[in-house]
C-alpha atoms as a PDB file:
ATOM      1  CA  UNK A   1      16.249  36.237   2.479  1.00  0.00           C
ATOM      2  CA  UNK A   2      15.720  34.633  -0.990  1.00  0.00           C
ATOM      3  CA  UNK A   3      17.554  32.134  -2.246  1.00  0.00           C
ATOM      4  CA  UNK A   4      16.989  29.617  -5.140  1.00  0.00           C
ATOM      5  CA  UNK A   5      18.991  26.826  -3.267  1.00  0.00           C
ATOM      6  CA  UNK A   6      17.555  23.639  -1.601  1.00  0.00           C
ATOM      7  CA  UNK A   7      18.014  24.213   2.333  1.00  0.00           C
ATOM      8  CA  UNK A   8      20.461  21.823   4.389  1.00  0.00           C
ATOM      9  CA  UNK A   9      18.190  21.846   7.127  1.00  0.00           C
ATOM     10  CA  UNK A  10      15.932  19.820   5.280  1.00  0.00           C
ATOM     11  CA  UNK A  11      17.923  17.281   4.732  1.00  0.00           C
ATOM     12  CA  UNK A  12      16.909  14.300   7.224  1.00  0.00           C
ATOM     13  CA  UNK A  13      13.524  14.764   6.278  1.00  0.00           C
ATOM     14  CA  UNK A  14      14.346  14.369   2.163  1.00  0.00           C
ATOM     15  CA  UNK A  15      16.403  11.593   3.511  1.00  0.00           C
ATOM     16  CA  UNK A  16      13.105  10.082   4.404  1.00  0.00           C
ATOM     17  CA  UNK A  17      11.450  10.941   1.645  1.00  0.00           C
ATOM     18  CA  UNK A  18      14.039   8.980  -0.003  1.00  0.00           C
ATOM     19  CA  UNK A  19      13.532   6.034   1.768  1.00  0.00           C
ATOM     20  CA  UNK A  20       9.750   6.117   1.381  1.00  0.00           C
ATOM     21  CA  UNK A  21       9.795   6.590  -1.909  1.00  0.00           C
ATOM     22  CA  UNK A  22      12.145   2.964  -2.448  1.00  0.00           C
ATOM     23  CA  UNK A  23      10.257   1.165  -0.072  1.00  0.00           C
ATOM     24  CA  UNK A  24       6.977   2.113  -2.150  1.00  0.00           C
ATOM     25  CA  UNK A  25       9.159   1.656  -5.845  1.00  0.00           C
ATOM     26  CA  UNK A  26      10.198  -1.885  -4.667  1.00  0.00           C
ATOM     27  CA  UNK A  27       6.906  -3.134  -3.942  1.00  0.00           C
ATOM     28  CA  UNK A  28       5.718  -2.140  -7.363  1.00  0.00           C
ATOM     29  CA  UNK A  29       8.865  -2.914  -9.289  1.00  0.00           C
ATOM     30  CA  UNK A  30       8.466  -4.234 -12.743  1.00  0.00           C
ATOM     31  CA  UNK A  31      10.114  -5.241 -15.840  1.00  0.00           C
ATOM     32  CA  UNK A  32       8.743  -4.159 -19.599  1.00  0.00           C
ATOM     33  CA  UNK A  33       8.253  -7.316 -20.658  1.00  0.00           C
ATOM     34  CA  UNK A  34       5.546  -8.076 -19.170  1.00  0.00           C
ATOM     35  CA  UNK A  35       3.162  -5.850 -20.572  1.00  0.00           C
ATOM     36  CA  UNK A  36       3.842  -6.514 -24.093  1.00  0.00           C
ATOM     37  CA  UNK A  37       1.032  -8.608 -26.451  1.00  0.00           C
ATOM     38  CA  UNK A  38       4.213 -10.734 -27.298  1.00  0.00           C
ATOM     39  CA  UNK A  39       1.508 -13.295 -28.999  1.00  0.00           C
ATOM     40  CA  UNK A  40       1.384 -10.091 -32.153  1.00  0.00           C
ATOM     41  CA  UNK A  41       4.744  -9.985 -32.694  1.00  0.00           C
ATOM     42  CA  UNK A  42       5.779 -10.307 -36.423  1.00  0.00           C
ATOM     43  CA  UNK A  43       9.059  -9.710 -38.425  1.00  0.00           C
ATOM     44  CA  UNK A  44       9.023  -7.063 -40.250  1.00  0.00           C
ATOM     45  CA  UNK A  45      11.129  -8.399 -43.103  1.00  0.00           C
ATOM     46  CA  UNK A  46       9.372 -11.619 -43.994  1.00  0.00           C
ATOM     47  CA  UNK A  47       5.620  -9.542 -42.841  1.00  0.00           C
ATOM     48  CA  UNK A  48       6.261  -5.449 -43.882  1.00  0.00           C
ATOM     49  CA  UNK A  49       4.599  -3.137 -42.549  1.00  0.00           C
ATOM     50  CA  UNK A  50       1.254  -1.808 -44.132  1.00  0.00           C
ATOM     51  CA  UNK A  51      -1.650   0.932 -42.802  1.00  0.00           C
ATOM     52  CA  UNK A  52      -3.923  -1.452 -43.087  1.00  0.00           C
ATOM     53  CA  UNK A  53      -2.470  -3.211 -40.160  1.00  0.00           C
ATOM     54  CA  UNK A  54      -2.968  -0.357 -37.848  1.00  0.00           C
ATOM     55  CA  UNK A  55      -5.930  -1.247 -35.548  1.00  0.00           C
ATOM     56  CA  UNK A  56      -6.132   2.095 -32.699  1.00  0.00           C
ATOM     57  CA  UNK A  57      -7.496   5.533 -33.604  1.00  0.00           C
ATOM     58  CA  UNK A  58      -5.498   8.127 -34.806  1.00  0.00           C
ATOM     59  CA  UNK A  59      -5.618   9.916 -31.529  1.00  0.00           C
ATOM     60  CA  UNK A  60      -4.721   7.212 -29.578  1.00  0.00           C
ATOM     61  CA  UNK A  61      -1.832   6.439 -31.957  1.00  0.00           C
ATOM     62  CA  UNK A  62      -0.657  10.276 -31.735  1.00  0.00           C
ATOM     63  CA  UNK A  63      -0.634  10.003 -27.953  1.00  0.00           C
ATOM     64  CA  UNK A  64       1.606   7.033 -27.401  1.00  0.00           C
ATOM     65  CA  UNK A  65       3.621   7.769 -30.013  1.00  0.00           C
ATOM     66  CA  UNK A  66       3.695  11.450 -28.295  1.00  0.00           C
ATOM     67  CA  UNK A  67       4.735  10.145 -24.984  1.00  0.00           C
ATOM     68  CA  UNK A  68       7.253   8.172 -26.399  1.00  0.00           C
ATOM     69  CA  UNK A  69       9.237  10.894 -27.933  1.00  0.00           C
ATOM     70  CA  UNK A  70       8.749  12.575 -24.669  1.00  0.00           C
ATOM     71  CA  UNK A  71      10.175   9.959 -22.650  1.00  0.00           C
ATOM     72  CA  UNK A  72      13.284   9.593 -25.445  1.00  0.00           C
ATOM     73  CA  UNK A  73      14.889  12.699 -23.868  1.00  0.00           C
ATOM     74  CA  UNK A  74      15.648  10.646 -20.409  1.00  0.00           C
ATOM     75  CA  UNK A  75      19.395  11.162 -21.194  1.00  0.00           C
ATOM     76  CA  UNK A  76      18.925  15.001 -21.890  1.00  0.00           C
ATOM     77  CA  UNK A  77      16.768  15.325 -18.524  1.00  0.00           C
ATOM     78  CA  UNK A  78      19.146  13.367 -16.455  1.00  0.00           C
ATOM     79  CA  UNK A  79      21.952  15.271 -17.845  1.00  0.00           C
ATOM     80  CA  UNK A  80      20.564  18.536 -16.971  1.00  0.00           C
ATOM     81  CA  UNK A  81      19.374  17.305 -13.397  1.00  0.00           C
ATOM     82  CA  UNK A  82      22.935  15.831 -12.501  1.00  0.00           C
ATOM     83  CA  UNK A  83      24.239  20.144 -13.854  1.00  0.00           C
ATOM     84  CA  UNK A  84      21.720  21.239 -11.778  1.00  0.00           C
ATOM     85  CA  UNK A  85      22.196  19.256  -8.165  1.00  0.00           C
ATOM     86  CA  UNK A  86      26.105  19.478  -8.699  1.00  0.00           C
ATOM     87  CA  UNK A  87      26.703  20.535  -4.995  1.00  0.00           C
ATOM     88  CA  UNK A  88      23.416  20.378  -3.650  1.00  0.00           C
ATOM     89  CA  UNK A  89      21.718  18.240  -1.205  1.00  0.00           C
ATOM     90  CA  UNK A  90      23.468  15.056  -1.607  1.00  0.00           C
ATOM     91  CA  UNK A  91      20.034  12.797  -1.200  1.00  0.00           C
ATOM     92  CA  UNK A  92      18.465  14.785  -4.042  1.00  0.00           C
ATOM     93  CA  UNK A  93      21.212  13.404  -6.499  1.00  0.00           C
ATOM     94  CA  UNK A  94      20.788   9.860  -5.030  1.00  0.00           C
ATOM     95  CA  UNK A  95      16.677  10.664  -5.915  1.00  0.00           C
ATOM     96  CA  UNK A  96      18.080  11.600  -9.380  1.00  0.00           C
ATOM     97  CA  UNK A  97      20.097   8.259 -10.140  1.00  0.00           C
ATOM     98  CA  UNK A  98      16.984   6.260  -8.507  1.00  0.00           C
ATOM     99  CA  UNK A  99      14.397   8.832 -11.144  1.00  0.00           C
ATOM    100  CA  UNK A 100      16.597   7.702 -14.299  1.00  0.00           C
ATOM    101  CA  UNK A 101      16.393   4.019 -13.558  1.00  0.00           C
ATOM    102  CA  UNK A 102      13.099   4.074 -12.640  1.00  0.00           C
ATOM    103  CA  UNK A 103      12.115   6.524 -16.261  1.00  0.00           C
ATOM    104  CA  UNK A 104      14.544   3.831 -18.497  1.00  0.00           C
ATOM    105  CA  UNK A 105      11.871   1.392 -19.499  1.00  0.00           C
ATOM    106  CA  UNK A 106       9.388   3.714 -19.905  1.00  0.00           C
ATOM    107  CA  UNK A 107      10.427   4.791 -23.816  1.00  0.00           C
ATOM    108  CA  UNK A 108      11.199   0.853 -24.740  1.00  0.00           C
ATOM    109  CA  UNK A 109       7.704  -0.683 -23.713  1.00  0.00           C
ATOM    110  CA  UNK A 110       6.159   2.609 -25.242  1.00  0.00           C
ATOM    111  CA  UNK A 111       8.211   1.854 -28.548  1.00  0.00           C
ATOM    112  CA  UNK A 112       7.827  -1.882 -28.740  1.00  0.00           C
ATOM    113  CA  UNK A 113       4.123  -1.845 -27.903  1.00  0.00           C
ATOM    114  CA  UNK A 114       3.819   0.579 -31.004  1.00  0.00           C
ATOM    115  CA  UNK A 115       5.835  -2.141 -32.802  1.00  0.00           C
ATOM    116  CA  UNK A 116       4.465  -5.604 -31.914  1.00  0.00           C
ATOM    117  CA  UNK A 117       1.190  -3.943 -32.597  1.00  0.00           C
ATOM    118  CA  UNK A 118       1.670  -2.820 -35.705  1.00  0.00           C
ATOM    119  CA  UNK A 119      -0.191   0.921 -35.585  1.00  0.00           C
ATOM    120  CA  UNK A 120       2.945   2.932 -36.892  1.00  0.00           C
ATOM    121  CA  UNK A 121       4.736   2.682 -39.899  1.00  0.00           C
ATOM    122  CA  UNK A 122       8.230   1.207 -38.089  1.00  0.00           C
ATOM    123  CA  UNK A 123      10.802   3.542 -40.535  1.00  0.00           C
ATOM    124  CA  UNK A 124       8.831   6.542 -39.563  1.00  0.00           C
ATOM    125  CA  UNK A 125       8.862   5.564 -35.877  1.00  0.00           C
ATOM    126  CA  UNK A 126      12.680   5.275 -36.666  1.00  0.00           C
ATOM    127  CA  UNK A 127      13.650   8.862 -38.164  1.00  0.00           C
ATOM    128  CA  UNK A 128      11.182  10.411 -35.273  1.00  0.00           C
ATOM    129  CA  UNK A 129      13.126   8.875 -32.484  1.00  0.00           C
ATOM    130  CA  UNK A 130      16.374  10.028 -33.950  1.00  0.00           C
ATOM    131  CA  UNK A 131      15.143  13.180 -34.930  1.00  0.00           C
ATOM    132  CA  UNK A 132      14.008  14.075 -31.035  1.00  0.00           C
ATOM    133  CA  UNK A 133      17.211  12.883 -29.673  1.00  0.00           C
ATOM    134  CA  UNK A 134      19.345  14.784 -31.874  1.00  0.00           C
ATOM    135  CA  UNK A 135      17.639  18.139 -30.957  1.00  0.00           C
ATOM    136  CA  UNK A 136      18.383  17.535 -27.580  1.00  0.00           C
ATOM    137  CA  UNK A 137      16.631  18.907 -24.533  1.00  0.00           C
ATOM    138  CA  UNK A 138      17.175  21.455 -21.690  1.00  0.00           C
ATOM    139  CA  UNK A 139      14.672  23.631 -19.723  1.00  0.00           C
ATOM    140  CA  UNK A 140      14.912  27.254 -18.915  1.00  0.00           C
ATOM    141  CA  UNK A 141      15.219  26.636 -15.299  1.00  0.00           C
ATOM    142  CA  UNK A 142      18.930  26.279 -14.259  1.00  0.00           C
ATOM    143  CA  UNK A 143      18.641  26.491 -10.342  1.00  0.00           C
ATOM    144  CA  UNK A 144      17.955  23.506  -7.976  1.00  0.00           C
ATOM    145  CA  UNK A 145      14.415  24.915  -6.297  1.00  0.00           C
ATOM    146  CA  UNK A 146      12.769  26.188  -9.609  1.00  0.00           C
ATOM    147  CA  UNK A 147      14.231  22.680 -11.444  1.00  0.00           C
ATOM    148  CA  UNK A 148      12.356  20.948  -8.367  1.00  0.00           C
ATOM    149  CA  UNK A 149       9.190  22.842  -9.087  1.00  0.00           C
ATOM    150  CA  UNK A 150       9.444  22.341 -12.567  1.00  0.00           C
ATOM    151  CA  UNK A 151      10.006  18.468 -11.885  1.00  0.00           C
ATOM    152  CA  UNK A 152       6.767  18.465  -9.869  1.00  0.00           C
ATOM    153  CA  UNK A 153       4.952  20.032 -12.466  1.00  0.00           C
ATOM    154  CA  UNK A 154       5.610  17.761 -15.620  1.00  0.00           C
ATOM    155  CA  UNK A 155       5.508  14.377 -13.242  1.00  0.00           C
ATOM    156  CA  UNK A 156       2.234  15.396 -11.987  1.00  0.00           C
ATOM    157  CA  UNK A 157       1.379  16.145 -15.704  1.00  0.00           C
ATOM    158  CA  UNK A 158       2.594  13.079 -17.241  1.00  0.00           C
ATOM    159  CA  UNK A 159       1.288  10.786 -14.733  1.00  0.00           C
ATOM    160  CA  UNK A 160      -2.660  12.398 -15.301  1.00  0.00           C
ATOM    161  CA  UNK A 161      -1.579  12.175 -19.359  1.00  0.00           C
ATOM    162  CA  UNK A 162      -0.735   8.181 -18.976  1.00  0.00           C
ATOM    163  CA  UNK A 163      -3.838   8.112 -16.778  1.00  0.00           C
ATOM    164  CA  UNK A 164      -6.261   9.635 -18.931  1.00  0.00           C
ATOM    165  CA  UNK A 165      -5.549   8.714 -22.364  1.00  0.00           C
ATOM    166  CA  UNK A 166      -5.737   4.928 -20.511  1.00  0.00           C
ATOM    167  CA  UNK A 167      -9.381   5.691 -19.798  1.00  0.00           C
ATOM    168  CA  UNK A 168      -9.926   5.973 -23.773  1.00  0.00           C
ATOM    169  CA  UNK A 169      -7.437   3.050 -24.604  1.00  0.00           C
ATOM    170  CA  UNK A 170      -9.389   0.598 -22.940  1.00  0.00           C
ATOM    171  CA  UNK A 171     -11.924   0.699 -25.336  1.00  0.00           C
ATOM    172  CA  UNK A 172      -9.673  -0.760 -28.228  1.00  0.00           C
ATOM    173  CA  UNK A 173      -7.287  -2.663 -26.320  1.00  0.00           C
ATOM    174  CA  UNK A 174      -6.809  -3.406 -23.017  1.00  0.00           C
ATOM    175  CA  UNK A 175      -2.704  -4.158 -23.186  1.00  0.00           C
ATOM    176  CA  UNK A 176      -2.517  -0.757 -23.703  1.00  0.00           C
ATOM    177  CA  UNK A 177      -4.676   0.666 -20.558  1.00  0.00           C
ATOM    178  CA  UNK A 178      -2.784  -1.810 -18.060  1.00  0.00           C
ATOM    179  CA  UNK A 179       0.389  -0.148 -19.510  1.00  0.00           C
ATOM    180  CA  UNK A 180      -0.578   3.134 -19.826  1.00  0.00           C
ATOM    181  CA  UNK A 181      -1.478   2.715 -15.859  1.00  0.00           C
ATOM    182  CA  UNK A 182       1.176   1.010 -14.822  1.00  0.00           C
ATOM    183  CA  UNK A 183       3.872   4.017 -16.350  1.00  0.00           C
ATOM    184  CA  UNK A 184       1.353   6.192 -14.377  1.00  0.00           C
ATOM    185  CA  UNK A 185       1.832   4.793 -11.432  1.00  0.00           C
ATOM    186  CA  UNK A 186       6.035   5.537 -11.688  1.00  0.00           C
ATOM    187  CA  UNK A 187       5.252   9.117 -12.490  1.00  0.00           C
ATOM    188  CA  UNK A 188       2.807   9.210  -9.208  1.00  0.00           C
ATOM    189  CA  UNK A 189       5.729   8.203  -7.160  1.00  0.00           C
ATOM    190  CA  UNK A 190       8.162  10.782  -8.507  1.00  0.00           C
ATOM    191  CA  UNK A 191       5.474  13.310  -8.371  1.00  0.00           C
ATOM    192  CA  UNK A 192       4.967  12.449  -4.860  1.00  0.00           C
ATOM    193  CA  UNK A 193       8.342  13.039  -4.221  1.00  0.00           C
ATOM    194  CA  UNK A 194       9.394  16.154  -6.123  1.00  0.00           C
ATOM    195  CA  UNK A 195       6.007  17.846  -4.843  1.00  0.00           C
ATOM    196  CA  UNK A 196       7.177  17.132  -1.047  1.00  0.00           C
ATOM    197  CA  UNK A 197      10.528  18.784  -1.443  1.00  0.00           C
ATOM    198  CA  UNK A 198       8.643  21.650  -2.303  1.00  0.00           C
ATOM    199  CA  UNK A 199       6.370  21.649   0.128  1.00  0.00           C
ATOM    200  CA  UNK A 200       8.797  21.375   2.807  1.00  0.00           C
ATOM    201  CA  UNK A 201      10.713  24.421   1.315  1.00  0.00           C
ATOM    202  CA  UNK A 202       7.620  26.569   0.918  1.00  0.00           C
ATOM    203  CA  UNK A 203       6.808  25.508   4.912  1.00  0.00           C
ATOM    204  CA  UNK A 204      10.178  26.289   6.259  1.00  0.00           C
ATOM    205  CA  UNK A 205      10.718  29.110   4.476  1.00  0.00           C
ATOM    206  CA  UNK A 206       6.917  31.108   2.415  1.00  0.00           C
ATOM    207  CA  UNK A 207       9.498  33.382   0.710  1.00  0.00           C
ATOM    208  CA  UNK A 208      10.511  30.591  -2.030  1.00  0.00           C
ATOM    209  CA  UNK A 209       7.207  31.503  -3.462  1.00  0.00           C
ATOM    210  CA  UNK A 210       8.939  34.173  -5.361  1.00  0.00           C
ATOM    211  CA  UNK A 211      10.651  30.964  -7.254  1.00  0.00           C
ATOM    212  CA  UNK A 212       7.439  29.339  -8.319  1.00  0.00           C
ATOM    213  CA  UNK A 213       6.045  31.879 -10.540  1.00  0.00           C
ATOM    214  CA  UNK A 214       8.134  31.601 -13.452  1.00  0.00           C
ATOM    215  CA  UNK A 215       7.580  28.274 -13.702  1.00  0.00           C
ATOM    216  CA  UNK A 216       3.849  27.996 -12.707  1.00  0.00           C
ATOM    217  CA  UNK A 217       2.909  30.373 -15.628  1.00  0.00           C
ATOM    218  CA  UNK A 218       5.279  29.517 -18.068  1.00  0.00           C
ATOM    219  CA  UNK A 219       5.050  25.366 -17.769  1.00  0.00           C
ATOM    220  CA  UNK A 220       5.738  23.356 -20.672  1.00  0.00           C
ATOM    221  CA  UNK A 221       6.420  19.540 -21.495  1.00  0.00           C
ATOM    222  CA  UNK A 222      10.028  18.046 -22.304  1.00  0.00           C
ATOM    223  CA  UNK A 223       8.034  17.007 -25.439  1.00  0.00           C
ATOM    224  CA  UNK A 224       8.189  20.666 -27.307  1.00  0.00           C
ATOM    225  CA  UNK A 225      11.480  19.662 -29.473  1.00  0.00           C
ATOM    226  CA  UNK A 226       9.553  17.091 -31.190  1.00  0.00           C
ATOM    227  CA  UNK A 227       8.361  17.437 -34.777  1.00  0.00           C
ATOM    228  CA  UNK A 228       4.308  18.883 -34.901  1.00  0.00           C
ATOM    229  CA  UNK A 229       4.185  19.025 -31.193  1.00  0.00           C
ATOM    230  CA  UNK A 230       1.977  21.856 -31.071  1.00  0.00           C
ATOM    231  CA  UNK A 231      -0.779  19.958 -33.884  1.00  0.00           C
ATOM    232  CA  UNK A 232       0.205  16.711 -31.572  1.00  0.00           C
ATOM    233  CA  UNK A 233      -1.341  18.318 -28.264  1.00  0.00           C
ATOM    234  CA  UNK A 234      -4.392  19.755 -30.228  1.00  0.00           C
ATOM    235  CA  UNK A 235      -5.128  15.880 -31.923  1.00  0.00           C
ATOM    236  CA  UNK A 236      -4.391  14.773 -28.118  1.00  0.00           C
ATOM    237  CA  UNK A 237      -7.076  17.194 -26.869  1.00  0.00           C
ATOM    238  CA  UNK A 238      -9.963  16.450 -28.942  1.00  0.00           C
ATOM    239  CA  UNK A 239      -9.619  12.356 -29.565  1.00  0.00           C
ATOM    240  CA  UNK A 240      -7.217  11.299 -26.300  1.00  0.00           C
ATOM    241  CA  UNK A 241      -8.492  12.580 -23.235  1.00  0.00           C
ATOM    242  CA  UNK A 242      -5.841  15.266 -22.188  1.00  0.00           C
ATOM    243  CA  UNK A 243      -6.065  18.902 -22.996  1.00  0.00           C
ATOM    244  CA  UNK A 244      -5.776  22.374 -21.359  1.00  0.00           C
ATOM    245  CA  UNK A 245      -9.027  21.639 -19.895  1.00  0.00           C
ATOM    246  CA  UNK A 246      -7.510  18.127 -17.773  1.00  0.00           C
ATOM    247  CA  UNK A 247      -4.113  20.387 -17.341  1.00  0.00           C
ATOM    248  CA  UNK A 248      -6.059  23.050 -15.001  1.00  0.00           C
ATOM    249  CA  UNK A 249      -8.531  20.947 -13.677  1.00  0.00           C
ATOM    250  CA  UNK A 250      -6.096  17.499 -12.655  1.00  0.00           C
ATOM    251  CA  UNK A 251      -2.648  19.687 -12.640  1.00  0.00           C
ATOM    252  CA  UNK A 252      -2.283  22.812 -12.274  1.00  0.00           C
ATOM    253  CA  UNK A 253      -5.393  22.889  -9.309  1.00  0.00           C
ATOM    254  CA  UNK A 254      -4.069  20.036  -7.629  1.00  0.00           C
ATOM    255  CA  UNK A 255      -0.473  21.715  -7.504  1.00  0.00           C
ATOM    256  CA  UNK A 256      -1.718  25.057  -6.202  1.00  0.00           C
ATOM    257  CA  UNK A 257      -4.150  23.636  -3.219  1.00  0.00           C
ATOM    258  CA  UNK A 258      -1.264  20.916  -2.540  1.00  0.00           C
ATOM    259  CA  UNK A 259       1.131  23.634  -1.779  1.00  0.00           C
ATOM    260  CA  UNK A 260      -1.226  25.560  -0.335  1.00  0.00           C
ATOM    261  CA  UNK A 261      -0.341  28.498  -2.295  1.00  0.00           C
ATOM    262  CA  UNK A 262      -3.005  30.907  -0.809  1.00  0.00           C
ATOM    263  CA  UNK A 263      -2.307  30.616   2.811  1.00  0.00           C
ATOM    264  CA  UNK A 264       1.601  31.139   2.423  1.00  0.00           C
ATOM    265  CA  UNK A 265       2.745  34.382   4.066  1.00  0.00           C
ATOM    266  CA  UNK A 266       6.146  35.616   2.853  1.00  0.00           C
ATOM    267  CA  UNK A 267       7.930  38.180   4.518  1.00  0.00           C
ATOM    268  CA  UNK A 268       9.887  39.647   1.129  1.00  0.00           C
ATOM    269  CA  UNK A 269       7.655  41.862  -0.639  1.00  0.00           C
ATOM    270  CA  UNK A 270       9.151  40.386  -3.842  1.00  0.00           C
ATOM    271  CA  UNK A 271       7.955  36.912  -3.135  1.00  0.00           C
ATOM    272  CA  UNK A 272       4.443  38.345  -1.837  1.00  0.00           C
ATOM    273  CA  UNK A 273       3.857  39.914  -5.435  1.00  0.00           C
ATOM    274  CA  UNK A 274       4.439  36.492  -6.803  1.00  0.00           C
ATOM    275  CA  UNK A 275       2.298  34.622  -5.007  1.00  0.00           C
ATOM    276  CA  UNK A 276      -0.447  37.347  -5.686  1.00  0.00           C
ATOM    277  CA  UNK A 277       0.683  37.137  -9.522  1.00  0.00           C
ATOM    278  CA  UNK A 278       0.423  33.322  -9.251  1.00  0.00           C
ATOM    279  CA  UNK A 279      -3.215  33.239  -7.418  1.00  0.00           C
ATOM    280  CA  UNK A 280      -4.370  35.672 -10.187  1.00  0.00           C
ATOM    281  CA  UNK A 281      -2.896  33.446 -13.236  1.00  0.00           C
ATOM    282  CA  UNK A 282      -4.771  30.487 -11.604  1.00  0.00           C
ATOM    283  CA  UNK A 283      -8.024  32.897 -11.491  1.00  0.00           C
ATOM    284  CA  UNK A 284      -7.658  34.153 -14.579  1.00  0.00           C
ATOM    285  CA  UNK A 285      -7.497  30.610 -16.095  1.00  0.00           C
ATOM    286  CA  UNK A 286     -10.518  28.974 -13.840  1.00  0.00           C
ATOM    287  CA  UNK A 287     -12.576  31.896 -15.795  1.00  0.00           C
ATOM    288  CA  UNK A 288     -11.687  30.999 -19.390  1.00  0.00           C
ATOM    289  CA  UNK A 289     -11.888  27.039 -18.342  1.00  0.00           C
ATOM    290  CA  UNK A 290     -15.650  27.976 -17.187  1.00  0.00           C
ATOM    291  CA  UNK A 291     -16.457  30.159 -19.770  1.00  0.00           C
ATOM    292  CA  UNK A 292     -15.476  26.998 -22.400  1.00  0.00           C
ATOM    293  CA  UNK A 293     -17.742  24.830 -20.190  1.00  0.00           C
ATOM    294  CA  UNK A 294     -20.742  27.099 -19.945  1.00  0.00           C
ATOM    295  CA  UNK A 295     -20.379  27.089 -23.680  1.00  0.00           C
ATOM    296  CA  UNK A 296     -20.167  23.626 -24.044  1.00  0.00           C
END
């Protein structure tokens, strides 16, 4: 039978889950101020603002400054993921209110690093903020498994994105990579999380593959509302580390073997012919991946 809902059965073992994933979150807990360069703080009305101040590359800039109008739409996200579990596995909505406390500093050191280090022009950084929140935020998915998936997906994204662009940070300052890191390490523990949930489903019962196609091959970041994303992601790609390239080779492969997508056997022929369409996608992608690196 196919059914987009999370199963009940599962429940004591999301419950531990749960509890894992606290245990793990307190150890690491941490507040924002910490891993601010408080020492360059100026005020902007008796210092303004000028380009010359800036002092990271412009790819490095666009990244952060991406990320951060990513993370802005926290109140959208939780909004649709509180819709979404309305009457669904009560642990998953405790996981929810534990996700958006967790995801709240995230924007503000992103913000006030940019700031206190002077590499945007703060008025700018001002009307882009507004500007994302205003447009608001809502993925396609509207059920609680394919929302899960989806979950997985841009945690596991996000936490490679923070990860690599870190690697390229530490060359002009090092604030920045322990930052970058330590948001990357949040998003590993939500991934962890979200990913499981899945993984039990897709053990318990193969025929919720025919719920992970849609999302698999149509994946996007919250981040598409915001002004320029698309000439964001190619700036990203060429000076910050994190491009389709890192998405199939750190994300989407890692999903697909962690969910071990190839040995599932579901009965419904519907969900078979998704997992086949899902196993050709990723096929069809490791060619043009290897085709640009045989070029290159």
């Amino acid at each position: 039978m196919l059914t987009n809902h999370l199963d009940f059965r599962l429940e004591p073992k999301l419950l531990e889950l749960y509890e894992i994933h606290k245990e793990r979150s307190e150890k690491i807990d941490w507040g924002y101020h910490d891993y601010l360069p408080w020492d360059k703080a100026q005020d902007f009305r008796r210092v303004p603002w000028d380009e010359s101040q800036v002092t990271l590359p412009n790819g490095i800039i666009t990244a952060v400054e991406t990320a951060l109008l990513t993370e802005v739409n926290l109140p959208w996200f939780t909004s649709h993921l509180e819709q979404t579990f309305k009457g669904s596995l009560s642990v998953i909505r405790d996981f929810v209110h534990t996700w958006t406390a967790e995801e709240d500093q995230h924007s503000n050191l992103l913000e006030t690093y940019l700031l206190i280090t002077r590499n945007v022009d703060p008025k700018r950084l001002h009307q882009l903020h507004k500007q994302t929140v205003e447009m608001g935020w809502s993925p396609d998915y509207e059920t609680p498994f394919e929302t899960m998936v989806y979950t997985s997906l841009q945690e596991l994204a996000t936490m490679v994105f923070y990860n690599n662009v870190a690697k390229e940070a530490k060359l002009y300052d090092k604030d920045l990579d322990i930052l970058l890191k330590r948001l990357a390490k949040d998003e590993t523990l939500h991934y962890a999380f979200y990913r499981d949930v899945i993984k039990y489903h897709l053990e318990l019962e193969p025929n919720y593959c025919y719920y992970l196609g849609k999302v698999i091959m149509n994946f996007q970041m919250p981040g598409t509302v915001m002004p320029d994303f698309e000439d964001r992601m190619a700036i990203i790609a060429k000076e910050a580390n994190y491009g389709p390239l890192e998405y199939f080779d750190q994300v989407l492969e890692a999903i697909i073997e962690y969910w071990e997508i190839e040995k599932l056997r579901p009965i419904a022929p519907e969900a078979e012919k998704a997992r086949l369409e899902i196993l050709e996608y990723h096929r069809r992608m490791k060619r043009i991946r290897d085709r640009f690196y045989n070029r290159k």
